[in-house]
C-alpha atoms as a PDB file:
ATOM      1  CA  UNK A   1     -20.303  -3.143 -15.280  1.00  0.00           C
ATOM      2  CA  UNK A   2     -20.949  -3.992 -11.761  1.00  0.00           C
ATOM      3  CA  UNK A   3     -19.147  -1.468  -9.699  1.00  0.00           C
ATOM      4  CA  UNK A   4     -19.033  -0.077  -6.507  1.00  0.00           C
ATOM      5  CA  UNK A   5     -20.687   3.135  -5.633  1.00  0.00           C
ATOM      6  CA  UNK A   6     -17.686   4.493  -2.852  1.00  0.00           C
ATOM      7  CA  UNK A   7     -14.170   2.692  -2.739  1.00  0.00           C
ATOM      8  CA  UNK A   8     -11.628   3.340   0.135  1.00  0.00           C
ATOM      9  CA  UNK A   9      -8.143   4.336  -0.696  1.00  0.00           C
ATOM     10  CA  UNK A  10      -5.445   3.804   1.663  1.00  0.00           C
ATOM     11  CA  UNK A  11      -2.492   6.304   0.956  1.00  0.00           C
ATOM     12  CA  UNK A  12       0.921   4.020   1.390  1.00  0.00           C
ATOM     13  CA  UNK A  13       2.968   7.043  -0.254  1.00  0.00           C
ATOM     14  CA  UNK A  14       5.103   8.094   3.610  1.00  0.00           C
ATOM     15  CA  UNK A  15       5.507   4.365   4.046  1.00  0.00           C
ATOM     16  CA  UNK A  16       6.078   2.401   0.563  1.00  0.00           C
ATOM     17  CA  UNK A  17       6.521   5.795  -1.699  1.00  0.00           C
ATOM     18  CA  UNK A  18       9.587   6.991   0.865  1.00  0.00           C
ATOM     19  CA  UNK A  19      11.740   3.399   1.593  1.00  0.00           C
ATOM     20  CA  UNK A  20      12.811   3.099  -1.776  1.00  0.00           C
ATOM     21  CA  UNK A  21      13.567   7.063  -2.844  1.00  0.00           C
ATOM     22  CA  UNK A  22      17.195   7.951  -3.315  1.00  0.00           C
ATOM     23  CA  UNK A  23      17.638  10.258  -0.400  1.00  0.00           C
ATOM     24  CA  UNK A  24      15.988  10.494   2.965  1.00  0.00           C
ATOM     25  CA  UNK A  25      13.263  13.125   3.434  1.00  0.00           C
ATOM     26  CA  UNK A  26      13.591  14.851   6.427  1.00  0.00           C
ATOM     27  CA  UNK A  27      11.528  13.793   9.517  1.00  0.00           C
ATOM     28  CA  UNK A  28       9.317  17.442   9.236  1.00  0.00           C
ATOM     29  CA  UNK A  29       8.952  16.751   5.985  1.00  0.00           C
ATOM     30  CA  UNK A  30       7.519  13.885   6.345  1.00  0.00           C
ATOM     31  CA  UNK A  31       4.937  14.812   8.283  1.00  0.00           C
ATOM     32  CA  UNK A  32       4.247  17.940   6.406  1.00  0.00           C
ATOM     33  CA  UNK A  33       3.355  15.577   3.412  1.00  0.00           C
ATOM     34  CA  UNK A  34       1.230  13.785   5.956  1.00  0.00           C
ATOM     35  CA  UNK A  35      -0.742  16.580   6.852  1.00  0.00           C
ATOM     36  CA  UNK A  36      -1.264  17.713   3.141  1.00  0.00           C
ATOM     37  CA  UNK A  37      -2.292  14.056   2.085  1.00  0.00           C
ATOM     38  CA  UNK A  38      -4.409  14.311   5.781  1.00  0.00           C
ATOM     39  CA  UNK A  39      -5.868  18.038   4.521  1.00  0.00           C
ATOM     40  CA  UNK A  40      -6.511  16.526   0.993  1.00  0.00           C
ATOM     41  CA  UNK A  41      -9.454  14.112   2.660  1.00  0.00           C
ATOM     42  CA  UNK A  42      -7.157  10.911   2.924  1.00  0.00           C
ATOM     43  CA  UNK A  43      -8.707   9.147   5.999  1.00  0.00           C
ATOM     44  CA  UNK A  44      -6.194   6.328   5.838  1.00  0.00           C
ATOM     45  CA  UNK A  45      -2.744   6.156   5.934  1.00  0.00           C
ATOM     46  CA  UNK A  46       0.520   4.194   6.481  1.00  0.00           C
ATOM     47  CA  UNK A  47       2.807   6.786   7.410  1.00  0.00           C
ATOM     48  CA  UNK A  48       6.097   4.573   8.281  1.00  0.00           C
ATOM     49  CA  UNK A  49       7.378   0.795   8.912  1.00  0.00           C
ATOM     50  CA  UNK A  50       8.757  -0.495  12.065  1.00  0.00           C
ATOM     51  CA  UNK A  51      11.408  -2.655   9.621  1.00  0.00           C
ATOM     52  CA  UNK A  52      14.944  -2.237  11.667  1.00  0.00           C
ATOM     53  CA  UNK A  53      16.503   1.331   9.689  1.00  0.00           C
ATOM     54  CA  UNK A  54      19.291  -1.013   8.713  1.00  0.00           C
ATOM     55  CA  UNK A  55      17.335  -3.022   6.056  1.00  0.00           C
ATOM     56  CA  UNK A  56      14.599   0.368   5.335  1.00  0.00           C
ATOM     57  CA  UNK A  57      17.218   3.427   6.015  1.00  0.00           C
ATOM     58  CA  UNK A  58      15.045   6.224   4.803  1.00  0.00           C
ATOM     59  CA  UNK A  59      12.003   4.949   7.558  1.00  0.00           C
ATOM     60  CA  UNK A  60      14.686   5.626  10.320  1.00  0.00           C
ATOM     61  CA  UNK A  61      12.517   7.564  11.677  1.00  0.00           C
ATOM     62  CA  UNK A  62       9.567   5.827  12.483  1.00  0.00           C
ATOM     63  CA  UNK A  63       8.790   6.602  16.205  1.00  0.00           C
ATOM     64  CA  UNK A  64       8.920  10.272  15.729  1.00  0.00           C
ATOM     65  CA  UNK A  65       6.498  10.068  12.471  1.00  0.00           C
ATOM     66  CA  UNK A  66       4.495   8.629  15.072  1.00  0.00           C
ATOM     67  CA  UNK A  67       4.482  11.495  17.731  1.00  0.00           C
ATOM     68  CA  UNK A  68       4.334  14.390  15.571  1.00  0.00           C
ATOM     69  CA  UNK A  69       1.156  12.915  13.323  1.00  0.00           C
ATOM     70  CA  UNK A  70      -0.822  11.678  16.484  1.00  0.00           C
ATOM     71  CA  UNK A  71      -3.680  13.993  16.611  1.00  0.00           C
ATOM     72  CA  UNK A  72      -4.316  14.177  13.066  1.00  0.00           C
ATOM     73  CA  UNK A  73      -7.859  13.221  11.868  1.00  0.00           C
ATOM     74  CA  UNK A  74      -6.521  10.072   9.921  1.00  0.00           C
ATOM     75  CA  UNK A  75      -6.946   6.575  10.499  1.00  0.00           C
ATOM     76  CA  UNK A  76      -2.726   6.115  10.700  1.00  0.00           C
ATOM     77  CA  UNK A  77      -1.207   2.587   9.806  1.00  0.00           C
ATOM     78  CA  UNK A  78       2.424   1.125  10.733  1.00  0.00           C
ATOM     79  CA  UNK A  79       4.271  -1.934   8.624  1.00  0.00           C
ATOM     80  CA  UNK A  80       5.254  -4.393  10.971  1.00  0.00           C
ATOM     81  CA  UNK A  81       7.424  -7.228   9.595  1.00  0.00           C
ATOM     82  CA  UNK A  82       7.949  -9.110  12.825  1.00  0.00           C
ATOM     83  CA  UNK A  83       7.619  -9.395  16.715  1.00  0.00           C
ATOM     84  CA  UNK A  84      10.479  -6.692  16.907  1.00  0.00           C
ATOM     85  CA  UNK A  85       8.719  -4.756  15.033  1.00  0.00           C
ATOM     86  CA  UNK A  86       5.038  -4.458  16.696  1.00  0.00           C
ATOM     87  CA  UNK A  87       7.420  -4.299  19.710  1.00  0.00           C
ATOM     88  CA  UNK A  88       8.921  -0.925  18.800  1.00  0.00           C
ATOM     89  CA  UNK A  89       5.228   0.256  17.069  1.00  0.00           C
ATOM     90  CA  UNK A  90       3.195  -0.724  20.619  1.00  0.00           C
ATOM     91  CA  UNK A  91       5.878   1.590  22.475  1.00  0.00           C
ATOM     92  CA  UNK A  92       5.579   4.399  19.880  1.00  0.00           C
ATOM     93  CA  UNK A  93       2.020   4.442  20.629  1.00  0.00           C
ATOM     94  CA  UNK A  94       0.751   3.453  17.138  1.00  0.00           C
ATOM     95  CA  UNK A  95      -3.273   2.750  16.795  1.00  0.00           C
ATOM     96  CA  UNK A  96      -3.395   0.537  13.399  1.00  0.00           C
ATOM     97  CA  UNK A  97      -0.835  -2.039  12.237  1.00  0.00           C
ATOM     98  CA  UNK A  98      -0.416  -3.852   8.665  1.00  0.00           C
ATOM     99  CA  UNK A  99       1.590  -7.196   9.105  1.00  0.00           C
ATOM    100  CA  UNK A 100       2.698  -8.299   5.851  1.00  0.00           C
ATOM    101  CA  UNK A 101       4.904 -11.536   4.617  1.00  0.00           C
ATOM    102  CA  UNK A 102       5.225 -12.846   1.166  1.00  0.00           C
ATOM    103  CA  UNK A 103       3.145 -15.492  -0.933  1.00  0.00           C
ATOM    104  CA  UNK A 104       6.487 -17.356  -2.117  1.00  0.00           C
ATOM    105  CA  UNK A 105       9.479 -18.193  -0.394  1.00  0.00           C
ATOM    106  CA  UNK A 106      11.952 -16.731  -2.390  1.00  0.00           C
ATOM    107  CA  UNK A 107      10.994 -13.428  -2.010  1.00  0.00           C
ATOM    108  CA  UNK A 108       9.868 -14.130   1.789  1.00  0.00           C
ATOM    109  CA  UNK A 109      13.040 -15.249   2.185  1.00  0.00           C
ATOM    110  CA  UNK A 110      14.741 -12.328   0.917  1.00  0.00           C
ATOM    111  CA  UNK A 111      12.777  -9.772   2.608  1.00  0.00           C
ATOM    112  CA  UNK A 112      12.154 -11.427   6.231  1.00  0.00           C
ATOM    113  CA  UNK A 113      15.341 -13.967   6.125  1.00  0.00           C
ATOM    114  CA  UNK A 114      12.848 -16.921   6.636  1.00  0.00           C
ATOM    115  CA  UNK A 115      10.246 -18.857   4.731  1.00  0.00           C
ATOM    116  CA  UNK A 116       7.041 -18.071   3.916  1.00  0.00           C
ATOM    117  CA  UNK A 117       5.705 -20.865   6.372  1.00  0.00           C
ATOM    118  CA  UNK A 118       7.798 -19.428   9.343  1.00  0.00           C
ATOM    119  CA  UNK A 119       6.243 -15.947   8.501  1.00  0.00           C
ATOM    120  CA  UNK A 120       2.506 -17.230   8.404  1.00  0.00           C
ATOM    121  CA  UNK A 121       2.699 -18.640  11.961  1.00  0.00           C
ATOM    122  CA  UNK A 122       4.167 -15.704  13.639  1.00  0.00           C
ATOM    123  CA  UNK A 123       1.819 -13.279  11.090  1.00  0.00           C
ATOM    124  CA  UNK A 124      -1.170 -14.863  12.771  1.00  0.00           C
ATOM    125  CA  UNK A 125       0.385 -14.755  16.785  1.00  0.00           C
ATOM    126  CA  UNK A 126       1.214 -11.242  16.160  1.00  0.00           C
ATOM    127  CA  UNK A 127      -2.110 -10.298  14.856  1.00  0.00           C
ATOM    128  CA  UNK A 128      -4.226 -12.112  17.518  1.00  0.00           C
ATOM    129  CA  UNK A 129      -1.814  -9.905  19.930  1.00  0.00           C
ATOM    130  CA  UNK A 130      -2.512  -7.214  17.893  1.00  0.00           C
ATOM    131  CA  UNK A 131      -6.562  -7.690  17.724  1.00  0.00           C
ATOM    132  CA  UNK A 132      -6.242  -8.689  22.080  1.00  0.00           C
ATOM    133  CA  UNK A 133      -4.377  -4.841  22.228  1.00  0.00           C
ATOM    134  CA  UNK A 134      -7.204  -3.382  20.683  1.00  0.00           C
ATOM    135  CA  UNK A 135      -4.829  -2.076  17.616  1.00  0.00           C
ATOM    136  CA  UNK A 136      -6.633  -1.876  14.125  1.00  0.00           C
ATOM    137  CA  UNK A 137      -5.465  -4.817  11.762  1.00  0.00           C
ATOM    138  CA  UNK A 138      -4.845  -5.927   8.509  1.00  0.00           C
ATOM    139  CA  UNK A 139      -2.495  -8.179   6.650  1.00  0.00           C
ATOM    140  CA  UNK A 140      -0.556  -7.641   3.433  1.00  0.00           C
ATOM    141  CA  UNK A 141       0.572 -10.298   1.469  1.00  0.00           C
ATOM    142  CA  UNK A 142       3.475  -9.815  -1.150  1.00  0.00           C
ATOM    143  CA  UNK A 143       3.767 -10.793  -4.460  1.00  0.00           C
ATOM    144  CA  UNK A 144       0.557 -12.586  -4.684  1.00  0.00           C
ATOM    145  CA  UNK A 145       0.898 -11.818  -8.671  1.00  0.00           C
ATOM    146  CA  UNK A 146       4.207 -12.775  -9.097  1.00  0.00           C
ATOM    147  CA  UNK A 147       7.673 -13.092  -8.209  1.00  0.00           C
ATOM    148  CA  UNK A 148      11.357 -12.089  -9.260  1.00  0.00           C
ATOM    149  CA  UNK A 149      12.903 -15.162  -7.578  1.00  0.00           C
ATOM    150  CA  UNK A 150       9.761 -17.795  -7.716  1.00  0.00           C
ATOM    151  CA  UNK A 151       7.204 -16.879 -10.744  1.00  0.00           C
ATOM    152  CA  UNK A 152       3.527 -16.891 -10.298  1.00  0.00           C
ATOM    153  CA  UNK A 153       2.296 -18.791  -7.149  1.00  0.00           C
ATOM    154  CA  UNK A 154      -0.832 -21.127  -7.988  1.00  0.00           C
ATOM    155  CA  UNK A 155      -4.363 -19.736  -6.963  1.00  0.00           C
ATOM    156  CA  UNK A 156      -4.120 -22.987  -5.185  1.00  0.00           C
ATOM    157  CA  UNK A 157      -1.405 -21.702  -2.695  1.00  0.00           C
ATOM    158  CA  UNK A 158      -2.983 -18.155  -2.340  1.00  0.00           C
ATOM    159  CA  UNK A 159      -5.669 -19.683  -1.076  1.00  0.00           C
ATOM    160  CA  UNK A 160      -4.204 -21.911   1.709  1.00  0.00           C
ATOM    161  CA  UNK A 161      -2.149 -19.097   3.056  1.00  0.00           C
ATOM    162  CA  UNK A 162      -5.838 -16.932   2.757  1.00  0.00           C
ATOM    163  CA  UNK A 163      -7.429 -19.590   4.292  1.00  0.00           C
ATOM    164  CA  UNK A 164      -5.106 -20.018   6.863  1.00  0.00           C
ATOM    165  CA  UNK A 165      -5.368 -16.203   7.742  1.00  0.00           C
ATOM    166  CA  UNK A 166      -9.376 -16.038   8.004  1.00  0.00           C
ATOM    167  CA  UNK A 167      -9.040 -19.395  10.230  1.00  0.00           C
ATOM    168  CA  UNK A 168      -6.445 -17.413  12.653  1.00  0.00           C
ATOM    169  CA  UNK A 169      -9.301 -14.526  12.587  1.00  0.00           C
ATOM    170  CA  UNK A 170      -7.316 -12.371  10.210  1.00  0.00           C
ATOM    171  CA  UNK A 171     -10.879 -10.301   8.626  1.00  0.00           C
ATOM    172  CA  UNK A 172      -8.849  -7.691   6.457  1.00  0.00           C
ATOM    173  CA  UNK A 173      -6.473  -9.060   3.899  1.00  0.00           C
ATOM    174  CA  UNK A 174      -4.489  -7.319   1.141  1.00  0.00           C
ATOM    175  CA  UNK A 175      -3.538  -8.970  -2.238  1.00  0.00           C
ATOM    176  CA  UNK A 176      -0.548  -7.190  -3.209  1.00  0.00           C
ATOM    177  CA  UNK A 177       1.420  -7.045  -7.138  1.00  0.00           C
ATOM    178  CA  UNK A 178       4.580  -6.130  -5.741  1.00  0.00           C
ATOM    179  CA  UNK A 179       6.560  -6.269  -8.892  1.00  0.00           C
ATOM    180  CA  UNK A 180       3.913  -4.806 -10.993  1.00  0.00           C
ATOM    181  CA  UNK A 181       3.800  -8.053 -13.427  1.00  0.00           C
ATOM    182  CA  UNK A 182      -0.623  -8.696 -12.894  1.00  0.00           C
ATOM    183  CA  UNK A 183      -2.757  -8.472 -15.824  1.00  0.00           C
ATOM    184  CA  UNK A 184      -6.063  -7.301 -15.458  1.00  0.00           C
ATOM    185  CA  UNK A 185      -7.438 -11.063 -16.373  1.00  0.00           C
ATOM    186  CA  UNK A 186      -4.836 -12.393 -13.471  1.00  0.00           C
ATOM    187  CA  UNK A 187      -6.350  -9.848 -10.845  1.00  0.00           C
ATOM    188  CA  UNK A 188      -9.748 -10.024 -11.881  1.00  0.00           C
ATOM    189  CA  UNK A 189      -9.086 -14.221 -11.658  1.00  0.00           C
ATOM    190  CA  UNK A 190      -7.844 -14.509  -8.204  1.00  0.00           C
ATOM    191  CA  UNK A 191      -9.652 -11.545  -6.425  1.00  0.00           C
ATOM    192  CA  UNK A 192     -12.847 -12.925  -7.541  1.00  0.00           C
ATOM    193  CA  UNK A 193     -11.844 -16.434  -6.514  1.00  0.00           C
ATOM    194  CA  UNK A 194     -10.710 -15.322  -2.986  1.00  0.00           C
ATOM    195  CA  UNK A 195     -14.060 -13.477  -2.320  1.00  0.00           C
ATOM    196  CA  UNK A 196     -16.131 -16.385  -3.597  1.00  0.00           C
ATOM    197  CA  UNK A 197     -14.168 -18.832  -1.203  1.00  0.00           C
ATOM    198  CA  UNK A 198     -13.954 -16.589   1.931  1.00  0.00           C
ATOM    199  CA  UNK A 199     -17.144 -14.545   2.237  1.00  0.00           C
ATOM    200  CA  UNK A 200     -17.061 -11.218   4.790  1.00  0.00           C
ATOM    201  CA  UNK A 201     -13.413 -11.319   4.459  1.00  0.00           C
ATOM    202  CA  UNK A 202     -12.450  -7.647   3.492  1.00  0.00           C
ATOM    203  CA  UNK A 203     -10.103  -8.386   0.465  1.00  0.00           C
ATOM    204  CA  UNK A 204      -8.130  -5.157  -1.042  1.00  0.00           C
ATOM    205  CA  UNK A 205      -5.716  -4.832  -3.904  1.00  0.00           C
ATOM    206  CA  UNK A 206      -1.868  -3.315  -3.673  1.00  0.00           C
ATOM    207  CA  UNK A 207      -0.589  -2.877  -7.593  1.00  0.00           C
ATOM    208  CA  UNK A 208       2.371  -1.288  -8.751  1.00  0.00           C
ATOM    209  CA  UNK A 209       2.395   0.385 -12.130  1.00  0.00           C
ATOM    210  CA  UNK A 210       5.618  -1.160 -13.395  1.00  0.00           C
ATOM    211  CA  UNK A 211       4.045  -2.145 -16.767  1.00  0.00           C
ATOM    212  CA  UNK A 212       1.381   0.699 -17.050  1.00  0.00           C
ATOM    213  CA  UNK A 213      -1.287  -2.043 -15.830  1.00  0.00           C
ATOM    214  CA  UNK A 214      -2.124  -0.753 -12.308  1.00  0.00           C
ATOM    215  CA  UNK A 215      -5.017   1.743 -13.858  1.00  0.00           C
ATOM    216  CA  UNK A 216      -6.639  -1.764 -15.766  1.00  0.00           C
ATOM    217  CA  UNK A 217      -5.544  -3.479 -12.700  1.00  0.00           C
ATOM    218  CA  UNK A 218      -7.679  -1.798 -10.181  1.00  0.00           C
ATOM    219  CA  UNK A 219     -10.945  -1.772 -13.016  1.00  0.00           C
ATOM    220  CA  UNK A 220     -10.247  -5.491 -13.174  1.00  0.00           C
ATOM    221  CA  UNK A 221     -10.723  -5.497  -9.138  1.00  0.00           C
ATOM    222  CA  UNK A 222     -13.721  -3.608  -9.151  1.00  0.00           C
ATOM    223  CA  UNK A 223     -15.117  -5.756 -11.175  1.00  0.00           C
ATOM    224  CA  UNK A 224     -14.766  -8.512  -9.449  1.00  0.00           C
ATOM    225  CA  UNK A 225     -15.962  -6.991  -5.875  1.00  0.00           C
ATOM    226  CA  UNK A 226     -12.817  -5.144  -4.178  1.00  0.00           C
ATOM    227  CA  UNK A 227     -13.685  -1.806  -3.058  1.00  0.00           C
ATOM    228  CA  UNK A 228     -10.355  -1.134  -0.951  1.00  0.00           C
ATOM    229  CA  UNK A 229      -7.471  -0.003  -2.419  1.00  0.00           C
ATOM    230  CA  UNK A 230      -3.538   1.016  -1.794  1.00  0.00           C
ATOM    231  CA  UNK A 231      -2.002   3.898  -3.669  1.00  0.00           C
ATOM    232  CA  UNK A 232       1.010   6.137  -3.564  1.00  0.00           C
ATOM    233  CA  UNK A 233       0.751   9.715  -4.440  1.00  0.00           C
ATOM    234  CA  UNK A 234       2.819  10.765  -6.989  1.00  0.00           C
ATOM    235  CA  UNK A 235       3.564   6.978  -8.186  1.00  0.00           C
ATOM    236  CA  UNK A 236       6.548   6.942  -5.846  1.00  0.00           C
ATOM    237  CA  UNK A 237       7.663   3.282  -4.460  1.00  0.00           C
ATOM    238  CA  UNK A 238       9.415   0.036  -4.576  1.00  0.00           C
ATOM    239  CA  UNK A 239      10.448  -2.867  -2.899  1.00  0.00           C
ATOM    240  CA  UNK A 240      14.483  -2.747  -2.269  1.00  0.00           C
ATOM    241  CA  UNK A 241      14.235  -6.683  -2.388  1.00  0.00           C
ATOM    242  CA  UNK A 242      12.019  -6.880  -5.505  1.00  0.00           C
ATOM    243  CA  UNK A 243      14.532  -6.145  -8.317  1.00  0.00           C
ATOM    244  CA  UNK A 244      12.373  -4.625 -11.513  1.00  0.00           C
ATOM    245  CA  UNK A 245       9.685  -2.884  -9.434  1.00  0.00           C
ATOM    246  CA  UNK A 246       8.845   0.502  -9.685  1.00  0.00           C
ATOM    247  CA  UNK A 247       6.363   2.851  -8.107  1.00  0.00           C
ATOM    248  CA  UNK A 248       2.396   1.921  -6.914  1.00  0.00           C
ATOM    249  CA  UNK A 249      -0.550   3.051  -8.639  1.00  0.00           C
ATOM    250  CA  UNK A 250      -0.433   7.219  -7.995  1.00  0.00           C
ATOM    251  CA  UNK A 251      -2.956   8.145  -6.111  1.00  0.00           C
ATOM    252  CA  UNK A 252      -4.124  11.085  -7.942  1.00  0.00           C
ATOM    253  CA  UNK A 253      -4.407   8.691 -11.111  1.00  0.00           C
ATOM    254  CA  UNK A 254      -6.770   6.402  -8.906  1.00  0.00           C
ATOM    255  CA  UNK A 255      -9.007   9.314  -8.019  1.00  0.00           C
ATOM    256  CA  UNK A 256      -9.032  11.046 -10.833  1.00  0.00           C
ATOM    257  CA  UNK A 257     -10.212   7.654 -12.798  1.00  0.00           C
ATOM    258  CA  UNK A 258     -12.811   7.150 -10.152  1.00  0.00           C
ATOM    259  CA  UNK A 259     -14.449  10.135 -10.334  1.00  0.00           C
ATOM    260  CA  UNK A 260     -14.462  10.142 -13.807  1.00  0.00           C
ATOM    261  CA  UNK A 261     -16.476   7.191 -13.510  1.00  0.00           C
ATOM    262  CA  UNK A 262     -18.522   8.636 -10.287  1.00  0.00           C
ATOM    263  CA  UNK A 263     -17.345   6.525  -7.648  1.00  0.00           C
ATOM    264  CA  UNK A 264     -16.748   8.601  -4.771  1.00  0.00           C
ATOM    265  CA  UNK A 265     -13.362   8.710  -2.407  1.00  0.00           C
ATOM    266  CA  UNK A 266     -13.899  11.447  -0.277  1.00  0.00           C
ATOM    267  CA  UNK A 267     -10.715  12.864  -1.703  1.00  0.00           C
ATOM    268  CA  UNK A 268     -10.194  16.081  -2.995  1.00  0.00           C
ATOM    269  CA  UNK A 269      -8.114  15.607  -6.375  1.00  0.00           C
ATOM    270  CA  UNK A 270      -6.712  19.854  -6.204  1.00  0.00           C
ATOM    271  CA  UNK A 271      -5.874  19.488  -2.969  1.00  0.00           C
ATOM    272  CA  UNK A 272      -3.888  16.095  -3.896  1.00  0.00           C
ATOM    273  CA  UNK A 273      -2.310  17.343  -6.123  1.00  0.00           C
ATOM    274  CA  UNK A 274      -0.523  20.176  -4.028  1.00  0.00           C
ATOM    275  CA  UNK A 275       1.041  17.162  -2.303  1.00  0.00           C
ATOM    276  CA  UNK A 276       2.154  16.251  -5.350  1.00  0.00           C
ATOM    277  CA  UNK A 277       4.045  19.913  -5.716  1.00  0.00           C
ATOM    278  CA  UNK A 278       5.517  19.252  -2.428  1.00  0.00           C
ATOM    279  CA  UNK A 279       7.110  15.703  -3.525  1.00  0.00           C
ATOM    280  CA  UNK A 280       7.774  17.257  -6.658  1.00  0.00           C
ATOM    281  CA  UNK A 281       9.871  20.136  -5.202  1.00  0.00           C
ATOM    282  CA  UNK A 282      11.661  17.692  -2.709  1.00  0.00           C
ATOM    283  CA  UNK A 283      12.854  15.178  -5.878  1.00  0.00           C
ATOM    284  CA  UNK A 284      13.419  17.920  -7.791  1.00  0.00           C
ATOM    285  CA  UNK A 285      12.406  15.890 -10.965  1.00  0.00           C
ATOM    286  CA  UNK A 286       8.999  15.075 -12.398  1.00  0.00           C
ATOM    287  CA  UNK A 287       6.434  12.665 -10.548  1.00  0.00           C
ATOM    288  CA  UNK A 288       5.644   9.671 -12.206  1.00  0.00           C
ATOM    289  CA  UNK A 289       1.769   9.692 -12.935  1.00  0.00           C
ATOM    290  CA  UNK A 290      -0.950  11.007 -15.256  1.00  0.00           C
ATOM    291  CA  UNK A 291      -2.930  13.771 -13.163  1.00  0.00           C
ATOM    292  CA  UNK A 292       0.337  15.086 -12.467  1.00  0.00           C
ATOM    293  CA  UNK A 293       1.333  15.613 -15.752  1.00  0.00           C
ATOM    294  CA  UNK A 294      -1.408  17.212 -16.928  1.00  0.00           C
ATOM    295  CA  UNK A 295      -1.876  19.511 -13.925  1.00  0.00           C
ATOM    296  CA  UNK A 296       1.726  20.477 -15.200  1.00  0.00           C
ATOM    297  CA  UNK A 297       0.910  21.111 -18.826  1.00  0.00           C
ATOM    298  CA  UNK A 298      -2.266  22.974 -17.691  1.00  0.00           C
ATOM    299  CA  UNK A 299      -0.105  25.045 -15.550  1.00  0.00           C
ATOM    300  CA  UNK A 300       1.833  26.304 -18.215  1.00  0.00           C
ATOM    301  CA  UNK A 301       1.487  29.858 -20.005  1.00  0.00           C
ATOM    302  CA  UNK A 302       0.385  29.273 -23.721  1.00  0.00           C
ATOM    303  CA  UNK A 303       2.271  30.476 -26.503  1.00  0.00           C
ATOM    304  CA  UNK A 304       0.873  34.495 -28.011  1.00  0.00           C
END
């Protein structure tokens, strides 16, 4: 196997793990989660969206997320679905952005009320604002894998909206399965096609677990040259306008797998995992990943 000796995770749990959770976690909370996923060696983290709380209820609170995580040693990202959007992140005083739009209209249209076209040309204004601001950038786009309302996009069509991003300057570029429907022959397909065809573009992967895949998923991508990741401690997330998904690849799942394997993270798998007994404790039901359960079982007193 040809595989990468570090890979970069980028913890999406505040952000994509909250927005789709039952019941809205409390604003100090939230950022005590941050700090434990922050103390745990995550360097990289979207902590929020800037999606109006009408559509994204439980993210409410994005501008005081903000504040109180500001001087943490992280590298802090904000979703930003349209001009509104970077608007209201700019004024917060956020430092790193992810833009992110759809691969097929249906789902484009039901997430951002507009086609995926109409998305593309304002994704690529906002993001040349973004770059002229000095904000760090990268783009996310959705159900790249599949769709609920369109099916599979051609690798033809991923590749005009990619090349249509590296044209507008766009150098950091997310491939996301947001309905957790990729197979590791799928991902392995397209990533490698998209590096081939747009060298010194930073491609990374976004997989949801909702078939068990995500694990073969992100081997698949390492294979075939990705060494930046998305992943959601304790499995948590969901897309309120992708009907069928379920939660990202868990972060302690990734890590644990890597190491195993001895590519490095920089992050510290105990110390993840007493996130994990935070998010646990606030659910008050089981998390939804491997290392978790285990750590569990391990915890346990054994029988006389």
């Amino acid at each position: 196997m040809q595989l990468p000796g570090s890979v970069r995770i980028t913890e999406v749990g505040p952000r994509d793990g909250l927005q789709n959770e039952a019941r809205f976690m409390l604003t100090a909370d939230k950022v005590r989660f941050v700090e434990k996923l922050a103390a745990a060696g995550v360097k990289e983290m979207e902590i929020t969206s800037f999606t109006h709380p009408k559509w994204i209820p439980n993210l409410a609170d994005a501008e005081e997320v903000v504040a109180a995580t500001k001087d943490l040693a992280i590298e802090s990202l904000a979703l930003i679905p349209n001009r509104r959007g970077l608007e209201r992140a700019q004024k917060a005083g956020v430092t790193g952005v992810t833009f992110v739009f759809s691969a097929t209209d249906g789902h484009n249209l039901k997430n951002l009320n507009r086609p995926t076209e109409e998305s593309l040309a304002e994704t690529l204004e906002l993001h040349a604002q973004a770059k002229a601001d000095g904000l760090r950038r990268r783009i996310s786009i959705s159900t790249v894998f599949g769709c609920p309302f369109d099916g599979r996009a051609t690798p033809e069509r991923i590749e005009h909206i990619v090349g249509r991003l590296v044209e507008g300057g766009c150098e950091r570029i997310g491939l996301c399965d947001t309905i957790g429907v990729a197979d590791p022959l799928q991902v392995f397909d397209i990533s490698s096609r998209m590096i081939r065809r747009f060298p010194g573009t930073e491609f990374e992967l976004h997989l949801h677990n909702t078939r068990g895949c995500a694990l073969a998923n992100t081997l698949a991508g390492l294979q075939a040259g990705i060494s930046r990741f998305d992943a959601a401690t304790g499995g948590l997330g969901g897309c309120p306008y992708a009907p069928g998904a379920t939660g990202n690849v868990a972060t302690e799942d990734m890590v644990s797998m890597l190491a195993a394997m001895n590519i490095q993270t920089g992050i510290d798998l105990d110390a993840l995992l007493e996130a994990d007994r935070m998010l646990a404790d606030w659910r008050g039901q089981p998390l939804d990943s491997a290392a978790w359960r285990v750590q569990q079982r391990c915890s346990q007193p054994t029988a006389a």
